[in-house]
C-alpha atoms as a PDB file:
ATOM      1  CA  UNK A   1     114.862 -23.749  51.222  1.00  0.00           C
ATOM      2  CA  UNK A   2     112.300 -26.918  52.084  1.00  0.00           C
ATOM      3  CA  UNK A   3     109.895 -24.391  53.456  1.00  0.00           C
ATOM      4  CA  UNK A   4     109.588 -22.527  49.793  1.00  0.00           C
ATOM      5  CA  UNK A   5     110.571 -25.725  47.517  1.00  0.00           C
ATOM      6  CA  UNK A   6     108.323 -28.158  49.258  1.00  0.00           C
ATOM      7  CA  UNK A   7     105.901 -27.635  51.710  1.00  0.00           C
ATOM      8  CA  UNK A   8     104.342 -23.797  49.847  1.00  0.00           C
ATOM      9  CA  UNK A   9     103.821 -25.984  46.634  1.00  0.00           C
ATOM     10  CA  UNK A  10     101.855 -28.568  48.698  1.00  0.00           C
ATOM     11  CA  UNK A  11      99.733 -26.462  50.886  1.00  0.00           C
ATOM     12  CA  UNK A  12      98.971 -24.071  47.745  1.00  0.00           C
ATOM     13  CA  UNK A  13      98.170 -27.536  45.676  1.00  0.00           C
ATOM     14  CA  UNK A  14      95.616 -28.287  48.450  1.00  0.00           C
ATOM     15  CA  UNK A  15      94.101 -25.060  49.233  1.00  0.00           C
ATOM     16  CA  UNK A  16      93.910 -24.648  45.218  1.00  0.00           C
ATOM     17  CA  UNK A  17      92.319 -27.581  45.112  1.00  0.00           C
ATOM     18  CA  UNK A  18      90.063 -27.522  47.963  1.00  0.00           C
ATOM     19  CA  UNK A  19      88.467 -24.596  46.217  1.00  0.00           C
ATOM     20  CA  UNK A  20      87.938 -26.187  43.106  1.00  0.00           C
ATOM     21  CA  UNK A  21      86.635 -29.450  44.894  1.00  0.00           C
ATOM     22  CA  UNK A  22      84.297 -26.703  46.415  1.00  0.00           C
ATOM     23  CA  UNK A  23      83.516 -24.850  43.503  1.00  0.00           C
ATOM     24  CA  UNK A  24      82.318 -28.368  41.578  1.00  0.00           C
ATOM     25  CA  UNK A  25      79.798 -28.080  44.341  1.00  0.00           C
ATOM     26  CA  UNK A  26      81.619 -31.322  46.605  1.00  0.00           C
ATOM     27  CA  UNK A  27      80.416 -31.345  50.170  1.00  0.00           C
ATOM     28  CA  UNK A  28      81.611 -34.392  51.492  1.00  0.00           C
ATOM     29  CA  UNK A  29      83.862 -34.212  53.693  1.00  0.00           C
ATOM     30  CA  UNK A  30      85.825 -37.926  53.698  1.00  0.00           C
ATOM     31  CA  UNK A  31      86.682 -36.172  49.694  1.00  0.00           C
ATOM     32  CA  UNK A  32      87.697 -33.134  51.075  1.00  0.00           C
ATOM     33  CA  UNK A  33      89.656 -34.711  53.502  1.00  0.00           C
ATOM     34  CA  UNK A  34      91.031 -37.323  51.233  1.00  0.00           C
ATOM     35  CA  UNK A  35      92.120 -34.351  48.945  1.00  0.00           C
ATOM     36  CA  UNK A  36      94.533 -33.056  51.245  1.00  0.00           C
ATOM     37  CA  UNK A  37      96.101 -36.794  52.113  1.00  0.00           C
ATOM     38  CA  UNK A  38      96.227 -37.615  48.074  1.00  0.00           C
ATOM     39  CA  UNK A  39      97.792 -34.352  47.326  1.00  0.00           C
ATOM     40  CA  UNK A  40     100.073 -34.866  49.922  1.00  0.00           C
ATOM     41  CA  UNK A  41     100.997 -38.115  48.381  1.00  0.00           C
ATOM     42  CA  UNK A  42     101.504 -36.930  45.229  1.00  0.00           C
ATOM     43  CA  UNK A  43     102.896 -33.642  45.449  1.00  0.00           C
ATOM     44  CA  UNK A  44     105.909 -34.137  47.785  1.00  0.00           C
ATOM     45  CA  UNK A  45     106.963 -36.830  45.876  1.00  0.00           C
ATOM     46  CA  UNK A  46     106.687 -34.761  42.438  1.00  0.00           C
ATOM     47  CA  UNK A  47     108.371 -31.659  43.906  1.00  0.00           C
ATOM     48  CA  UNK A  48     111.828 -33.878  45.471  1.00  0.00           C
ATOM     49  CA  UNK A  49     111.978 -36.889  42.617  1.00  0.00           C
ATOM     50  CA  UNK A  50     111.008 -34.919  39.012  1.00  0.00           C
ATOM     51  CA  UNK A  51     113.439 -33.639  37.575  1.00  0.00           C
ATOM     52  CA  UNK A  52     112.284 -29.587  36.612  1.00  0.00           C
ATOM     53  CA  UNK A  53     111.793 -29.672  32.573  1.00  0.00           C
ATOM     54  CA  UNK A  54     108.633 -29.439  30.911  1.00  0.00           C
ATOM     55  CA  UNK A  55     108.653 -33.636  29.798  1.00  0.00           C
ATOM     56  CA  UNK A  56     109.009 -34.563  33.088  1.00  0.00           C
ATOM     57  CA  UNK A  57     106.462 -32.659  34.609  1.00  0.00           C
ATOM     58  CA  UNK A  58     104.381 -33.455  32.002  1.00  0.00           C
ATOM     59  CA  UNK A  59     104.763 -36.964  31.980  1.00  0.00           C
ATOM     60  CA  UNK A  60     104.664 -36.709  36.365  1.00  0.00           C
ATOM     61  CA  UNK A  61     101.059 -34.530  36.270  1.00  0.00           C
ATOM     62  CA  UNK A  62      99.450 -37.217  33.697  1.00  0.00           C
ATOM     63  CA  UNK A  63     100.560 -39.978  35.665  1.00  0.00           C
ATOM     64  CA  UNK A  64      99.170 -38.277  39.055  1.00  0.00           C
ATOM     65  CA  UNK A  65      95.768 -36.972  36.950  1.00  0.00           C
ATOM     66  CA  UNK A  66      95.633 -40.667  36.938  1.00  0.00           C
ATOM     67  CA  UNK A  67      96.685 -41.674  40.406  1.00  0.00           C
ATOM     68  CA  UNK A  68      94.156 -38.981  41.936  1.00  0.00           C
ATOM     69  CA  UNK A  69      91.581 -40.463  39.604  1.00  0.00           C
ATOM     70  CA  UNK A  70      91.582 -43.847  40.936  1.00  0.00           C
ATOM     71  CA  UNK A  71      91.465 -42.337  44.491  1.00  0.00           C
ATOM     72  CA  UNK A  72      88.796 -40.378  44.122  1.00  0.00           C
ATOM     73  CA  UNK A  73      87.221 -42.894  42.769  1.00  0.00           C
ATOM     74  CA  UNK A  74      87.218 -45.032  45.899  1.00  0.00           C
ATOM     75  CA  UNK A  75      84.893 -41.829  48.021  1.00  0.00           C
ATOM     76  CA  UNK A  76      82.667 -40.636  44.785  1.00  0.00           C
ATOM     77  CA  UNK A  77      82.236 -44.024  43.419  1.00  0.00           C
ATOM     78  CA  UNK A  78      81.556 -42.848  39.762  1.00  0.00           C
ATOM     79  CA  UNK A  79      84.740 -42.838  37.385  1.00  0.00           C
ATOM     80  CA  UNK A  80      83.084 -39.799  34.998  1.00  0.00           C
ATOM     81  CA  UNK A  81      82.957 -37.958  38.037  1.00  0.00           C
ATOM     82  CA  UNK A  82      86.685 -39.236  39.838  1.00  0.00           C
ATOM     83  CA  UNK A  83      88.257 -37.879  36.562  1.00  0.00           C
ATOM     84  CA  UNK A  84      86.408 -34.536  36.630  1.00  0.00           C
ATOM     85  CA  UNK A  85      87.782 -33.595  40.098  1.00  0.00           C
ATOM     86  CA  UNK A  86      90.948 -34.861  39.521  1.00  0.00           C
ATOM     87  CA  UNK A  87      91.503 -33.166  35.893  1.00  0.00           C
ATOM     88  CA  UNK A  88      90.108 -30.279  36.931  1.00  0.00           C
ATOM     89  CA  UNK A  89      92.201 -30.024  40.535  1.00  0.00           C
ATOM     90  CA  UNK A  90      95.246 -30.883  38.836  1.00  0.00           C
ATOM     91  CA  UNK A  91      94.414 -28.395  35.686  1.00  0.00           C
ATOM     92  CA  UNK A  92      94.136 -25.486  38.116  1.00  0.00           C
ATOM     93  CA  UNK A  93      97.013 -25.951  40.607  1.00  0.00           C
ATOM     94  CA  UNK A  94      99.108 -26.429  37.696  1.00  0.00           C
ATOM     95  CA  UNK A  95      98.232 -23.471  35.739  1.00  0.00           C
ATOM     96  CA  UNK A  96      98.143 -21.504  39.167  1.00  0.00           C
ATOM     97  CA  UNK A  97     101.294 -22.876  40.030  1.00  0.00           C
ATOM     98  CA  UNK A  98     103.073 -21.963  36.631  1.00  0.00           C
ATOM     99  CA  UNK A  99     101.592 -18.232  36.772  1.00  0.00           C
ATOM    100  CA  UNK A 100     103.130 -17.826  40.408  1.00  0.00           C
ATOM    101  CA  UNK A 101     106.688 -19.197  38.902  1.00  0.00           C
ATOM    102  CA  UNK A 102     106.636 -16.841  35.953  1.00  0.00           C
ATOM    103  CA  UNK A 103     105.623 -13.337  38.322  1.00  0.00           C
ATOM    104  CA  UNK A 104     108.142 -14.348  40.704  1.00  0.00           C
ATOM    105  CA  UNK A 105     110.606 -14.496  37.413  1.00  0.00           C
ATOM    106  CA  UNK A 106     109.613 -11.203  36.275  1.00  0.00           C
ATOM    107  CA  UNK A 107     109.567  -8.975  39.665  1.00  0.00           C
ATOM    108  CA  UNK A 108     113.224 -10.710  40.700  1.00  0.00           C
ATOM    109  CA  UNK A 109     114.917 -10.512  37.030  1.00  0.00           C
END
């Protein structure tokens, strides 16, 4: 039950957005690295304290889009930039996230 509700959400958050980090064409690795420790930060605490309806999340993902902003911020040291990789990152593993929940729906309903 932790295994799947917890820790699968955060390690497919940070491979999802490793890639994207990646794909955006970021080789430095103190950002890569600092990906994985933000995420970490932020998507434990979003998967055991938010309540699971659609306001909450909502309201949760803006508030970390910001959160993941200001860290990024601190390694790429361009706020344009900072919010790029952290709307984009978040924008992804969302969207991927929400597509896995709705096919695991479908093939156990």
């Amino acid at each position: 039950m932790i295994f799947s509700h917890y820790i699968y959400p955060l390690v497919a958050t940070i491979i999802i957005e490793f890639i994207v980090l990646r794909l955006l064409k970021e080789n430095d690795k103190k950002v890569l690295l600092s990906s994985v420790i933000v995420n970490t930060l932020t998507n434990l605490p979003l998967n055991l304290f938010v309540p699971n309806d659609m306001v909450s999340i909502a309201i949760a993902e803006v508030a970390i889009v910001v959160i993941e902003a200001i860290w990024y911020y601190f390694f790429v040291k361009d706020i344009k930039k900072a919010m790029i990789y952290s709307a984009l990152c978040n924008a992804v593993s969302f969207f991927t996230g929400l597509l896995i929940d709705i096919a695991v729906y479908l093939f156990t309903h």
